[in-house]
C-alpha atoms as a PDB file:
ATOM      1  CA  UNK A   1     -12.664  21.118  -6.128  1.00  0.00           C
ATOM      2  CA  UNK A   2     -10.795  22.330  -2.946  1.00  0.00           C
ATOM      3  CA  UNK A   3      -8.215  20.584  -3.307  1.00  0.00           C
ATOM      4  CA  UNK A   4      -7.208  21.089  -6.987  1.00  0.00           C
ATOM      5  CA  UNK A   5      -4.163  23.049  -6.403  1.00  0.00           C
ATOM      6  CA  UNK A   6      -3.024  20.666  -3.729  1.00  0.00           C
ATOM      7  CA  UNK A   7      -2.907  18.023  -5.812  1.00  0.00           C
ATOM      8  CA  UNK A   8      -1.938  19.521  -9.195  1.00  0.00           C
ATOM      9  CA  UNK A   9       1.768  19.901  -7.342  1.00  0.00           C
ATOM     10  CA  UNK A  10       1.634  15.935  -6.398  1.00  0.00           C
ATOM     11  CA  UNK A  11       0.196  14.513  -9.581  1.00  0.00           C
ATOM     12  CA  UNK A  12       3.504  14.836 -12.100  1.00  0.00           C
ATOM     13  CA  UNK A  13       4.971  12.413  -9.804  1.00  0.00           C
ATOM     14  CA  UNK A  14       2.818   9.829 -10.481  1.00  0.00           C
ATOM     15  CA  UNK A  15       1.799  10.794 -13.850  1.00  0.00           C
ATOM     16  CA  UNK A  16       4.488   9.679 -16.540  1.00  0.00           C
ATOM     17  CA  UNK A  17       5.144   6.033 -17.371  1.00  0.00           C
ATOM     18  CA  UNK A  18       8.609   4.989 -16.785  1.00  0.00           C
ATOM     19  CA  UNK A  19       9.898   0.870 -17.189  1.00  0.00           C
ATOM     20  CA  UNK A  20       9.135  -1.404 -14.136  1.00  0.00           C
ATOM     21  CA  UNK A  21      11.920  -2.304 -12.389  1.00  0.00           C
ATOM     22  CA  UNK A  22      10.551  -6.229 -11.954  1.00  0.00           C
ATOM     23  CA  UNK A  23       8.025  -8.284 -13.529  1.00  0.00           C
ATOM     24  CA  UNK A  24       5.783 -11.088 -12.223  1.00  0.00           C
ATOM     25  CA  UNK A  25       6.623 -14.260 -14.507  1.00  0.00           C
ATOM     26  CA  UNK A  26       2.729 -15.888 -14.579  1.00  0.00           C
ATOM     27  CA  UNK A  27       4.164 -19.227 -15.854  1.00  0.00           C
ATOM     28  CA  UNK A  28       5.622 -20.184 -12.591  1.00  0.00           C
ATOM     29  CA  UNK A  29       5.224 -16.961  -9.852  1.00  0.00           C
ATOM     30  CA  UNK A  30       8.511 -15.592 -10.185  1.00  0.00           C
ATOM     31  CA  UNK A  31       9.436 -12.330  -9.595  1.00  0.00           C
ATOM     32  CA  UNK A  32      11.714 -11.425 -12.848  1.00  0.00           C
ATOM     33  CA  UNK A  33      14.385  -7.907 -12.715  1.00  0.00           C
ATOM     34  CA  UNK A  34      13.850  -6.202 -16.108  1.00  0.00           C
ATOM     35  CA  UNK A  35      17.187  -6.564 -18.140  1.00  0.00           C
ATOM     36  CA  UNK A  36      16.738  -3.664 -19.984  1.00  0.00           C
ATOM     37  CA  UNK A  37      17.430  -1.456 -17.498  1.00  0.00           C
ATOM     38  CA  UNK A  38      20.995  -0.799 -17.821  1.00  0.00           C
ATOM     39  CA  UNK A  39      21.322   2.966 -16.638  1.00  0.00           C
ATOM     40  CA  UNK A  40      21.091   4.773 -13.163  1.00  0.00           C
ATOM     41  CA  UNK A  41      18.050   3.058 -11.869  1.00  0.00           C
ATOM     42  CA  UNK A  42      19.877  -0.269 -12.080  1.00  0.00           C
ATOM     43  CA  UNK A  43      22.269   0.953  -9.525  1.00  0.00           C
ATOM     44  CA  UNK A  44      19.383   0.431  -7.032  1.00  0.00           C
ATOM     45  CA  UNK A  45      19.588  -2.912  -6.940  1.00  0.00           C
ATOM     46  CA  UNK A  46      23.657  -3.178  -6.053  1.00  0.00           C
ATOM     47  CA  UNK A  47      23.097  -0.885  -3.298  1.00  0.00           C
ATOM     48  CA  UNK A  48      25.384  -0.689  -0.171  1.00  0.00           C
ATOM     49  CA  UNK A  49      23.702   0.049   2.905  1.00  0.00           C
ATOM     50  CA  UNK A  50      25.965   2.781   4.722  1.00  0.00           C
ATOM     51  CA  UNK A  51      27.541   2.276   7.874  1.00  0.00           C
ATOM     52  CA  UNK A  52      25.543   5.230   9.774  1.00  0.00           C
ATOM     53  CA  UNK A  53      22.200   3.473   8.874  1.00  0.00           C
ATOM     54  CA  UNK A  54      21.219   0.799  12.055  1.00  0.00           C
ATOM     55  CA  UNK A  55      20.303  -2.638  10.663  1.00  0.00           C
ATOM     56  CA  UNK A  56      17.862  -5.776  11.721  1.00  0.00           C
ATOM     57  CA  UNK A  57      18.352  -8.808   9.812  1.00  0.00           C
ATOM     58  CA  UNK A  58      15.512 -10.933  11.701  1.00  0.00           C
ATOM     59  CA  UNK A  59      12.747 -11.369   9.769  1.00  0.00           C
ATOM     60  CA  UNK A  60       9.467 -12.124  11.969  1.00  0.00           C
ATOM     61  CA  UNK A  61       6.142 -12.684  10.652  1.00  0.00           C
ATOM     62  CA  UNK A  62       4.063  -9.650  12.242  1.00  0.00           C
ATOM     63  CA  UNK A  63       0.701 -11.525  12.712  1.00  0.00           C
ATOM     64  CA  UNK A  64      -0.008  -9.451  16.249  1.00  0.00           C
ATOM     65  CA  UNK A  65       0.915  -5.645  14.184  1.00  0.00           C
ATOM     66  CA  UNK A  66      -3.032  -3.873  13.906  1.00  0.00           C
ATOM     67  CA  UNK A  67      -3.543  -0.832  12.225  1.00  0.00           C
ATOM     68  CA  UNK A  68      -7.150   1.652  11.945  1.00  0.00           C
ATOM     69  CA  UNK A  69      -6.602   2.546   8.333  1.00  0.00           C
ATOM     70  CA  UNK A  70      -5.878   6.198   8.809  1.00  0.00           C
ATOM     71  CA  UNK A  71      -3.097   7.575   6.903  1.00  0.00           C
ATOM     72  CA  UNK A  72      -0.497   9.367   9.325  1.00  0.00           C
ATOM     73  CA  UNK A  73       1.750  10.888   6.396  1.00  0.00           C
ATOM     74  CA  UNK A  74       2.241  10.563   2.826  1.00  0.00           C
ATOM     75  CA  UNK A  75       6.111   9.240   2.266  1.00  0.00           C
ATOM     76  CA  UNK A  76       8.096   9.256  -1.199  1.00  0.00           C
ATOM     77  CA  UNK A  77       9.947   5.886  -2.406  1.00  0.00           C
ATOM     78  CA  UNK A  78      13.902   6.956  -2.489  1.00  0.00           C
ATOM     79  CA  UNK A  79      14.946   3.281  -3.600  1.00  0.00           C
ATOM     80  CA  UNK A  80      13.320   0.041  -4.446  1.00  0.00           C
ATOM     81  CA  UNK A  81      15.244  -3.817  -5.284  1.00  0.00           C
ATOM     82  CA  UNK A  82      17.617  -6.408  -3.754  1.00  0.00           C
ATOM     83  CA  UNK A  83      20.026  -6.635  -1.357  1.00  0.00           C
ATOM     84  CA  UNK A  84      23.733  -8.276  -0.621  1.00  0.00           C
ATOM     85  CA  UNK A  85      21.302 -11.345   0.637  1.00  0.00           C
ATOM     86  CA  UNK A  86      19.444 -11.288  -2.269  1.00  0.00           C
ATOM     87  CA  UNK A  87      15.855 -10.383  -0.577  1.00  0.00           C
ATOM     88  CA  UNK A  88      13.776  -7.257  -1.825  1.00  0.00           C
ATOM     89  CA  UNK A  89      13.711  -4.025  -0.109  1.00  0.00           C
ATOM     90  CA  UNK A  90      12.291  -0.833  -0.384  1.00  0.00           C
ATOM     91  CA  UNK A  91      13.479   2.470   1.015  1.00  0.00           C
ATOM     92  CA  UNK A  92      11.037   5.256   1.873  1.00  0.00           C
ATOM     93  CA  UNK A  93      11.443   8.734   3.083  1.00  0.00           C
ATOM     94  CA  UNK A  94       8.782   9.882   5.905  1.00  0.00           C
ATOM     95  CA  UNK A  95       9.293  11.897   9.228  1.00  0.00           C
ATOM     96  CA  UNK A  96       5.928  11.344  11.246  1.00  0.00           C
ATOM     97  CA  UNK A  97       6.327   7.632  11.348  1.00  0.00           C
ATOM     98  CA  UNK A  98       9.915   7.759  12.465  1.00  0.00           C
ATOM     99  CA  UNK A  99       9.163   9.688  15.167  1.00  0.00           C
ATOM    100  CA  UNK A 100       9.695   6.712  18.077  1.00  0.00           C
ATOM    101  CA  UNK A 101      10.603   4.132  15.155  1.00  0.00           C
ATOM    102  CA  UNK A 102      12.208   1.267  16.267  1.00  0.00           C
ATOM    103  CA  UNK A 103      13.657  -2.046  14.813  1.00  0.00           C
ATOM    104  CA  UNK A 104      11.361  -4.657  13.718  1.00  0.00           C
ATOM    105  CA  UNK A 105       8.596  -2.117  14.344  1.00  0.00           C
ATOM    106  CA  UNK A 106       5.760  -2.497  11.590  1.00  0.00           C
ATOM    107  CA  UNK A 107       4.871   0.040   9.530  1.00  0.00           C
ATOM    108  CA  UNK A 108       2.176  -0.067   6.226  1.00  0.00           C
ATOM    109  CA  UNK A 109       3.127   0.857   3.132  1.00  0.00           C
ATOM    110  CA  UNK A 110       0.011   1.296   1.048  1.00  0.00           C
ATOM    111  CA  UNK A 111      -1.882  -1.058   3.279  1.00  0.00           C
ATOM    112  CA  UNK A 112       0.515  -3.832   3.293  1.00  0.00           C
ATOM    113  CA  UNK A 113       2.010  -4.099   6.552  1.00  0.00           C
ATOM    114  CA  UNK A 114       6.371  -4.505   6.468  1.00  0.00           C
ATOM    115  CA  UNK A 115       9.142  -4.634   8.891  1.00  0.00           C
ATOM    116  CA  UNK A 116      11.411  -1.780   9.346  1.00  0.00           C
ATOM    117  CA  UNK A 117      15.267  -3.475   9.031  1.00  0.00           C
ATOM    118  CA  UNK A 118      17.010  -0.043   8.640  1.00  0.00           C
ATOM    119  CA  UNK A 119      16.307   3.784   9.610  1.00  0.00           C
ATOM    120  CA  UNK A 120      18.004   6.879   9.588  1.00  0.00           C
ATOM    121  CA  UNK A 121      16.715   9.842  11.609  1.00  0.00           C
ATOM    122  CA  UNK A 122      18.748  12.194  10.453  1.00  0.00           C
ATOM    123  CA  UNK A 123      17.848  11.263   6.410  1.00  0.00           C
ATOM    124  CA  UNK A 124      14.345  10.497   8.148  1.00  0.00           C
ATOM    125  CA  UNK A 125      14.714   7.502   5.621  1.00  0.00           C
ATOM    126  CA  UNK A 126      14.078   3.622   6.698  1.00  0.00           C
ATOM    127  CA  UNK A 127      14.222   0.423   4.917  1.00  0.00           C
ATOM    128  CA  UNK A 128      11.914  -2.169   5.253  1.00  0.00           C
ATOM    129  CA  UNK A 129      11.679  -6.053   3.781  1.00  0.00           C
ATOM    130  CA  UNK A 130      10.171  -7.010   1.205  1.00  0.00           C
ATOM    131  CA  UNK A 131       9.156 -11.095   0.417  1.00  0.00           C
ATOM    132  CA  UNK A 132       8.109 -12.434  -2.786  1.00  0.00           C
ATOM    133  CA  UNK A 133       4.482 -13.184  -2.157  1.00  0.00           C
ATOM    134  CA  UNK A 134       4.114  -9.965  -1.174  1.00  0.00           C
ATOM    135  CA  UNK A 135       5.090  -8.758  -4.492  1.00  0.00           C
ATOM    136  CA  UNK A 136       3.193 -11.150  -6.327  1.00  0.00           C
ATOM    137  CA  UNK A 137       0.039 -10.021  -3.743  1.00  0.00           C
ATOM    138  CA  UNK A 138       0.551  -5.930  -4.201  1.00  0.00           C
ATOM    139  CA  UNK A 139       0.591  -3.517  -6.081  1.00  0.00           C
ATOM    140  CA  UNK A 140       4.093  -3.088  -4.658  1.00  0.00           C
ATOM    141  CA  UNK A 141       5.620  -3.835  -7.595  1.00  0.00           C
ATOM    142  CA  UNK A 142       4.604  -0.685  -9.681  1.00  0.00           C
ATOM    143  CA  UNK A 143       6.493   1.350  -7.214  1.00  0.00           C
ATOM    144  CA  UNK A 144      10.091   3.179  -8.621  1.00  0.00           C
ATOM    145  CA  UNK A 145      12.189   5.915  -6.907  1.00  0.00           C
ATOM    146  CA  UNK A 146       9.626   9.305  -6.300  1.00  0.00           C
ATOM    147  CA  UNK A 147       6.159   7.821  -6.354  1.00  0.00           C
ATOM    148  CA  UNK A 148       3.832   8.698  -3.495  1.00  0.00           C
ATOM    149  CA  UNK A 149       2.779   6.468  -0.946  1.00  0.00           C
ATOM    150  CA  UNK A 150       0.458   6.006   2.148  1.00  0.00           C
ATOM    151  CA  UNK A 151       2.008   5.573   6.120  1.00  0.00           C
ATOM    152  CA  UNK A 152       0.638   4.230   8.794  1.00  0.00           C
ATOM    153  CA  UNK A 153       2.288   2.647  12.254  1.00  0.00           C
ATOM    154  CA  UNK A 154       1.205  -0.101  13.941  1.00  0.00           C
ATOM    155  CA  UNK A 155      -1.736   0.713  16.177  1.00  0.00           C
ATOM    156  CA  UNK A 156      -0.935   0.726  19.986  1.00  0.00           C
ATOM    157  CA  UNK A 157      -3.127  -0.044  22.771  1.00  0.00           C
ATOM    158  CA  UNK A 158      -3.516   3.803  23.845  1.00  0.00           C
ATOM    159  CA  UNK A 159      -4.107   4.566  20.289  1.00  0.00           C
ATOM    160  CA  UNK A 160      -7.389   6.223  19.680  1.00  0.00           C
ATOM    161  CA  UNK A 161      -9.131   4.138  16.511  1.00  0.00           C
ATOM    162  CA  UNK A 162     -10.428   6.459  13.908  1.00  0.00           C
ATOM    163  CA  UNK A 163     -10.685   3.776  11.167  1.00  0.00           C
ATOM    164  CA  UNK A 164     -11.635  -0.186  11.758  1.00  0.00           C
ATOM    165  CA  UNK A 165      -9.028  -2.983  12.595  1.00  0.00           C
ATOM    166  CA  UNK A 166      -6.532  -3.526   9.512  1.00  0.00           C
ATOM    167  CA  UNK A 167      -4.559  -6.137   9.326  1.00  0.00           C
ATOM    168  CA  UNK A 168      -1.859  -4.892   6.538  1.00  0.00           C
ATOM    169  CA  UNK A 169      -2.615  -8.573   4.815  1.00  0.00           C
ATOM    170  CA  UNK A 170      -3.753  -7.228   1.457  1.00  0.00           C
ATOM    171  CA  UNK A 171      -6.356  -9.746  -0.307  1.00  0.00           C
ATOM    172  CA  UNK A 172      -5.666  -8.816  -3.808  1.00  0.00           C
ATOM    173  CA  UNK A 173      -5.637  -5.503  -5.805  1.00  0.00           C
ATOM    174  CA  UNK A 174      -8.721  -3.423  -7.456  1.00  0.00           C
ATOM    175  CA  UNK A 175      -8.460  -1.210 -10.326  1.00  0.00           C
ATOM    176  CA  UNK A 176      -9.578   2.256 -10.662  1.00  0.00           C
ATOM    177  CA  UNK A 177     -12.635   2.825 -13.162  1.00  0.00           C
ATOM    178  CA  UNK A 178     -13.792   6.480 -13.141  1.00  0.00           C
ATOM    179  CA  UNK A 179     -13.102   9.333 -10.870  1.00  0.00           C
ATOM    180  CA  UNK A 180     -16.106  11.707 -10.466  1.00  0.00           C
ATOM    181  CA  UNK A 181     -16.328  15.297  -8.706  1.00  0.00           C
ATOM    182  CA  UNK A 182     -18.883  16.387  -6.789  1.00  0.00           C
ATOM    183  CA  UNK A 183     -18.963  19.291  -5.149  1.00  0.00           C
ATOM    184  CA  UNK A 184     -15.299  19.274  -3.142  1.00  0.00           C
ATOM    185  CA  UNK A 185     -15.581  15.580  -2.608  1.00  0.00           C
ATOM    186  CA  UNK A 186     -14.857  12.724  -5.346  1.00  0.00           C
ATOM    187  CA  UNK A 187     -16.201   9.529  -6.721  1.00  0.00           C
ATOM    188  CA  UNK A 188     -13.662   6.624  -7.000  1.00  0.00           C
ATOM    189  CA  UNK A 189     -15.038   3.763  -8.635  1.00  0.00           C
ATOM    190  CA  UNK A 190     -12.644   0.373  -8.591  1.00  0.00           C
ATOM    191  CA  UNK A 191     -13.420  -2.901 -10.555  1.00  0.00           C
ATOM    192  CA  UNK A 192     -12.063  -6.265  -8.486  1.00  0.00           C
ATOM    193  CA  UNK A 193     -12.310 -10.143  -8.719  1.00  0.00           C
ATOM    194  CA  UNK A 194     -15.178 -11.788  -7.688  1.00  0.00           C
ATOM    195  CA  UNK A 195     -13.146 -13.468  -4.919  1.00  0.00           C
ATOM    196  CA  UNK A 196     -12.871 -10.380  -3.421  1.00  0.00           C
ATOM    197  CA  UNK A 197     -15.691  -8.393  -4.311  1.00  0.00           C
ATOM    198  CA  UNK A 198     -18.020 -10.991  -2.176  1.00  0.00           C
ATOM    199  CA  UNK A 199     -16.589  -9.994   1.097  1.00  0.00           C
ATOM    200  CA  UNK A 200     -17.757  -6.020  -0.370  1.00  0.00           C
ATOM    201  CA  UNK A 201     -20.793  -4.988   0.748  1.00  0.00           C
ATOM    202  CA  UNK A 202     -22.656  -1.373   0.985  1.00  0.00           C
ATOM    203  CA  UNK A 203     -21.570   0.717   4.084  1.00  0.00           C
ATOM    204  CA  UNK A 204     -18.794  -1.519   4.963  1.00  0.00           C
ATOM    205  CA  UNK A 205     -15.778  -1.065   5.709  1.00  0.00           C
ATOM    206  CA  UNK A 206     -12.557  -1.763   3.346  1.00  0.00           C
ATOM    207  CA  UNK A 207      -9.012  -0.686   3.153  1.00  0.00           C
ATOM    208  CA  UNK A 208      -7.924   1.058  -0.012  1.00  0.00           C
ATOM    209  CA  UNK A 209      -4.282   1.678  -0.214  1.00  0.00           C
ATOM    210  CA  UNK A 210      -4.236   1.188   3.603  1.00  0.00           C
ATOM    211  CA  UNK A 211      -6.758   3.984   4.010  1.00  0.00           C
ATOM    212  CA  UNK A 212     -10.301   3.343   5.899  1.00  0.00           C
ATOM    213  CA  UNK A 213     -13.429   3.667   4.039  1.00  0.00           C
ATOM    214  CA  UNK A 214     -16.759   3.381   3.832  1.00  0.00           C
ATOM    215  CA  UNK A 215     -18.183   1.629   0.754  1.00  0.00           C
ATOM    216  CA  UNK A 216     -20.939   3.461  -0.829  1.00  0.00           C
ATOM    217  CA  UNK A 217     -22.458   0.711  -3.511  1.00  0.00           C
ATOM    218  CA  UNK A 218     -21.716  -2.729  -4.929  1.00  0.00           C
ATOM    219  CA  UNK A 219     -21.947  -3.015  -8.420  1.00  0.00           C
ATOM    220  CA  UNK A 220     -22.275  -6.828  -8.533  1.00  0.00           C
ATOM    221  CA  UNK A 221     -22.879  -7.265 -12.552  1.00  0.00           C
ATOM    222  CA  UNK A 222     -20.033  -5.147 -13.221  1.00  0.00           C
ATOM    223  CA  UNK A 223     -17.917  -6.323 -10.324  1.00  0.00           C
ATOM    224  CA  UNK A 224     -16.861  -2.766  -9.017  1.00  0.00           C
ATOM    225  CA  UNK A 225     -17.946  -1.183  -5.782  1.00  0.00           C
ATOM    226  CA  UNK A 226     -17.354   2.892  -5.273  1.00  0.00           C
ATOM    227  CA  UNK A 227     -16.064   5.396  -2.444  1.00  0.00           C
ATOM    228  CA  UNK A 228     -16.572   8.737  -1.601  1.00  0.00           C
ATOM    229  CA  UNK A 229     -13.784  10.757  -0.464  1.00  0.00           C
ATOM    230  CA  UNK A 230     -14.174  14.258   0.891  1.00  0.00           C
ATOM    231  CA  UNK A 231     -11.957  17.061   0.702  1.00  0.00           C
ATOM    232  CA  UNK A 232      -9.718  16.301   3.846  1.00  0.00           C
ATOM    233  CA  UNK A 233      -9.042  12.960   3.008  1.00  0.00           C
ATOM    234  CA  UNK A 234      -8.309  13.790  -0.675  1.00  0.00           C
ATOM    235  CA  UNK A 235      -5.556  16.008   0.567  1.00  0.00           C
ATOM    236  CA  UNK A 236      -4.131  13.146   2.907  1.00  0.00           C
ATOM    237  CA  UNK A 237      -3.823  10.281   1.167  1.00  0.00           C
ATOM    238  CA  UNK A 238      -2.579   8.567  -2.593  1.00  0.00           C
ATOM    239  CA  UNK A 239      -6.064   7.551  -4.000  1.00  0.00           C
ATOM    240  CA  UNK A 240      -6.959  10.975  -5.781  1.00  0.00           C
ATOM    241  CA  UNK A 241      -3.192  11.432  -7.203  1.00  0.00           C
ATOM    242  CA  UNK A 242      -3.626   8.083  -9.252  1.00  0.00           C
ATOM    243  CA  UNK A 243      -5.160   7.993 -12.465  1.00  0.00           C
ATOM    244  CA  UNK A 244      -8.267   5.705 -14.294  1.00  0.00           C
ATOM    245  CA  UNK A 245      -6.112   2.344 -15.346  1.00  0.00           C
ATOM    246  CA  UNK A 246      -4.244   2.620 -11.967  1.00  0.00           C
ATOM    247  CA  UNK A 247      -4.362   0.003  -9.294  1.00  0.00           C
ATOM    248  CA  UNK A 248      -4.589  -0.359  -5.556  1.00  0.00           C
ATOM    249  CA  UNK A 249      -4.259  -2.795  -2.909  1.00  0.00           C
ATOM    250  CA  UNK A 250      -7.213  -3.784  -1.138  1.00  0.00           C
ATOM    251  CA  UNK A 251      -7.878  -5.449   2.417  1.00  0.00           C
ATOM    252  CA  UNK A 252     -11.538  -6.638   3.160  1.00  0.00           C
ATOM    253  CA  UNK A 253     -13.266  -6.285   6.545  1.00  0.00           C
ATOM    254  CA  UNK A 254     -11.483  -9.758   7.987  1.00  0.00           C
ATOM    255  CA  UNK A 255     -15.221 -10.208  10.115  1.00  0.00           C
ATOM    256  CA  UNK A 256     -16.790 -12.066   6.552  1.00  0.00           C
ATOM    257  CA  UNK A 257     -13.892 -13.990   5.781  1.00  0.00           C
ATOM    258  CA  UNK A 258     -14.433 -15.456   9.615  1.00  0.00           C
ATOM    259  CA  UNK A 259     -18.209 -15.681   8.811  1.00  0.00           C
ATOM    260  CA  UNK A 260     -17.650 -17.504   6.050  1.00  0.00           C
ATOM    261  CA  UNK A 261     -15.168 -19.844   7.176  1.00  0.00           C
ATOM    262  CA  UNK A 262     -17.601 -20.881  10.308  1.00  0.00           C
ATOM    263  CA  UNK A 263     -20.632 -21.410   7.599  1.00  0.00           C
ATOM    264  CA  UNK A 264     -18.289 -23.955   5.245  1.00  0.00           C
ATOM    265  CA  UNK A 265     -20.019 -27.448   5.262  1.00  0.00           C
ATOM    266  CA  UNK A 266     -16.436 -28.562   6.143  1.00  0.00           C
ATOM    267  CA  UNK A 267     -17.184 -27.235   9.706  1.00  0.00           C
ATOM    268  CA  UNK A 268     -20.424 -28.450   9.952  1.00  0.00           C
END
């Protein structure tokens, strides 16, 4: 494949297990720090921001922030867990979309849209808020200091869309089944919950990691659906660095969740 060689110099990144840094507690939602961790990477979470870096404490809900679901960079996760305030953050690393960054300004992580609160040109490093539900929602969680992950600013109204309207509210995550060459281009197949896999259909649209695609087939029975992703895009974006096991957020065409809601018999 084309892109072997590319990728071969990405993949240790994302390939070696290390602890979580927080678990999801299933009894009652919480999000749990691991205890356990008691060496460098719990210094993450007593962090100081530093005086140079500009800061936004307002936290608005972006409802009007829009993105087209193609990838403008790949950035690298420098630091991930709470602040003096006790909220979540996570600090990324990423020159493209810092380019005419400003505060409050949306940005998506991996498909999940988040508000920048701090950013440092010169480090070409921001900060952005994290909430709990979007924790519990994403596959956000998994992330620790060096893995990979997908960029995208808010669309603009002189932006040219390449993808299909993304809202950066991820429905629920998908796991990846098999990953099949052929030719240059590759097969990803991903296994999901019926809740979501009924707003799937064949030559839709759906956002994968925050990346526009077309789905190929719906395998109903075995509820997975599969992608194709050619050369270019395999060089561009997260999806082919992650391994069979590995999840990814996922964001369904928002047209048959309105479809549905104006066919419920509580509308009739």
């Amino acid at each position: 494949m084309a892109s072997t060689a590319s990728l071969s110099l990405l993949s240790p990144m994302l390939s070696t297990h290390k602890p979580t840094l927080c678990t999801l507690n299933n009894s009652n939602g919480h999000i749990k720090f691991n205890p356990n961790l008691k060496n460098s990477v719990s210094k993450l979470f007593n962090t100081t921001p530093k005086p140079q870096f500009l800061r936004f404490q307002y936290m608005r809900n972006q409802i009007s922030s829009m993105f087209t679901g193609i990838v403008e960079e790949i950035g690298q996760v420098k630091e991930m867990g709470t602040g003096e305030d006790g909220g979540f953050h996570l600090k990324v690393r990423g020159k493209i979309v810092l380019q005419d960054v400003n505060l409050g300004d949306s940005i998506a992580v991996n498909g999940t849209c988040l508000t920048v609160t701090e950013f440092d040109a010169n480090t070409s490093e921001f900060t952005l808020g994290l909430a709990p539900e979007t924790l519990r929602k994403t596959t956000l969680l998994e992330l620790e200091p060096g893995s990979l992950v997908n960029l995208e600013r808010a669309l603009q109204p002189t932006t040219r869309m390449g993808g299909h309207f993304v809202q950066g509210h991820v429905d629920g995550t998908g796991e990846i089944v098999s990953l099949t060459e052929e030719g240059d281009s590759l097969w990803v197949k991903i296994k999901t919950s019926q809740e979501i896999l009924k707003y799937i259909v064949p030559k839709g649209f759906i956002a994968i990691d925050g990346t526009s695609l077309t789905v190929v087939d719906v395998f109903d029975e075995e509820g997975c659906f599969n992608i194709m992703l050619v050369a270019y895009t395999q060089q561009n974006v997260v999806i082919p660095l992650k391994n069979v096991g590995q999840k990814v957020n996922l964001e369904v065409d928002i047209l048959g969740k309105y479809v549905e809601r104006l066919l419920s018999p509580k509308l009739a």
